[in-house]
Protein backbone atom coordinates (compact mmCIF):
# COMPACT_ATOMS: atom_id res chain seq x y z
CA UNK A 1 100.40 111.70 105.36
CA UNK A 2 100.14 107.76 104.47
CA UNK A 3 98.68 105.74 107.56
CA UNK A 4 101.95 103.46 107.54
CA UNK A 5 104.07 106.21 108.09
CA UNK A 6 102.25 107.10 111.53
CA UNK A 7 101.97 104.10 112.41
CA UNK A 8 105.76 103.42 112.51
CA UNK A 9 106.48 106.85 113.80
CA UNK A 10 104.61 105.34 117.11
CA UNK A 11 105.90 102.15 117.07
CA UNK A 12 109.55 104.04 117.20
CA UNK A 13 108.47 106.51 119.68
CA UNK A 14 107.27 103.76 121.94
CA UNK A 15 110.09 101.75 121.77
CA UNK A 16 112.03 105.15 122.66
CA UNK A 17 109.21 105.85 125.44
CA UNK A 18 109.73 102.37 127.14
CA UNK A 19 113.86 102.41 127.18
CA UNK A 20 112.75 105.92 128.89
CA UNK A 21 110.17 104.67 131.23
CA UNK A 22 112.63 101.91 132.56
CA UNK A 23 115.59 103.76 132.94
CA UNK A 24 113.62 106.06 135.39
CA UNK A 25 112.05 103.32 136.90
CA UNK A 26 115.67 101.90 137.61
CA UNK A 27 116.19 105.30 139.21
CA UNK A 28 113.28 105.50 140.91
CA UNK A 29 113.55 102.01 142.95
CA UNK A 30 117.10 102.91 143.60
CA UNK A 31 116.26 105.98 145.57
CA UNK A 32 112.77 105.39 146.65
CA UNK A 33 111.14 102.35 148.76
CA UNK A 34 107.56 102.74 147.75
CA UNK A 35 105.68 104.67 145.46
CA UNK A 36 102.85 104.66 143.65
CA UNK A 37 103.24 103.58 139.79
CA UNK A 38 101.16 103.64 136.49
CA UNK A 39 101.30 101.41 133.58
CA UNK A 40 100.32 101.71 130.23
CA UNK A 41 99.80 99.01 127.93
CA UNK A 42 101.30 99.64 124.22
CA UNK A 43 97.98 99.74 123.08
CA UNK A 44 96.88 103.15 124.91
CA UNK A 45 100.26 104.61 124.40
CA UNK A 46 99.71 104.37 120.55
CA UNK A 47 96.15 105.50 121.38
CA UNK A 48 97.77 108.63 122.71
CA UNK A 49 100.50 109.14 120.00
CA UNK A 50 98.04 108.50 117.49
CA UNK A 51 95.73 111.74 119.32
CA UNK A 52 99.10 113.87 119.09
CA UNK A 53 99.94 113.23 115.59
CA UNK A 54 96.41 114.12 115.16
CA UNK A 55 96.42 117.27 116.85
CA UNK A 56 99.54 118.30 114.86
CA UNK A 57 98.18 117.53 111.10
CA UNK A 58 96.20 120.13 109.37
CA UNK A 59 92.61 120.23 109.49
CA UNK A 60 90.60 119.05 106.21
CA UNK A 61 90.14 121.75 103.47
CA UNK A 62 86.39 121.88 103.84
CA UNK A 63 86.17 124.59 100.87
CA UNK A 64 87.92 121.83 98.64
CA UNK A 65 85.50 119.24 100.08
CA UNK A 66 83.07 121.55 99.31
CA UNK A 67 83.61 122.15 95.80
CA UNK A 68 84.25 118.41 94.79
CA UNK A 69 80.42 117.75 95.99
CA UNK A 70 79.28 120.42 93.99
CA UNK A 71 81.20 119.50 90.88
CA UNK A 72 80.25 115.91 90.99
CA UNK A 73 76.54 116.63 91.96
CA UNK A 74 76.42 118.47 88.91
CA UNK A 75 77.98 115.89 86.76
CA UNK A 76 81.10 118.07 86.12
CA UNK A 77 83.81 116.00 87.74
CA UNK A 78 86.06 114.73 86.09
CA UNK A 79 88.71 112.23 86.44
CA UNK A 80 91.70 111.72 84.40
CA UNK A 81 92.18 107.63 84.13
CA UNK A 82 96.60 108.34 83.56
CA UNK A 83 96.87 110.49 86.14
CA UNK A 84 94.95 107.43 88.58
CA UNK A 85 97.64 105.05 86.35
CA UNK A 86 100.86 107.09 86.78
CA UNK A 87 100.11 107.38 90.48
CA UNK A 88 99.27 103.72 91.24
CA UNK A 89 102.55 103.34 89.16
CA UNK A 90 104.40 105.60 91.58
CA UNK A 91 103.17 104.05 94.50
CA UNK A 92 103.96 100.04 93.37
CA UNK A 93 106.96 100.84 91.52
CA UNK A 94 110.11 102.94 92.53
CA UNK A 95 111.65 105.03 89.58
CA UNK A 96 115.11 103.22 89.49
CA UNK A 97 113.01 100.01 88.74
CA UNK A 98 110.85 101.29 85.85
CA UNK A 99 113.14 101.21 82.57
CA UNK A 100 111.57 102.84 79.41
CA UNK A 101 112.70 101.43 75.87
């Protein structure tokens, strides 16, 4: 999961979560004179979203982990330079721009 995709996942549940929060606070002064109210800043709400998507992704494949710092302790790891090339490629450049002669 890329770090700019969460990121605007929250920003679009917040936006969603405030339109919420006023409607019911529109309620909520219509049919009640005083009550006691809490407000969170946009920081601490992405704070929170942030802990949820958290909570939801997968934990980290520590026997991977594990095997990666064994094979490059012992000198055995080993990094293909195109497949580092064709995925920077795939990440700058779209496929429908790319055109092969």
């Amino acid at each position: 999961m890329k770090l700019t995709d969460v990121i605007s996942q929250i920003r679009t549940d917040n936006k969603i979560g405030i339109k919420k929060t006023r409607q019911v606070e529109n309620n909520v002064e219509s049919t009640a004179s005083a009550s006691d109210t809490v407000d969170l800043s946009s920081s601490s709400r992405d704070v929170q979203k942030m802990k949820e998507i958290l909570e939801q992704s997968p934990q980290t494949r520590t026997d991977l982990i594990k095997s990666l710092k064994a094979q490059i302790e012992a000198g055995t790891y080993h990094v293909d330079s195109r497949d580092i090339a064709d995925k920077m490629m795939d990440e700058f450049l779209p496929e429908n721009q790319i055109q092969l002669q």
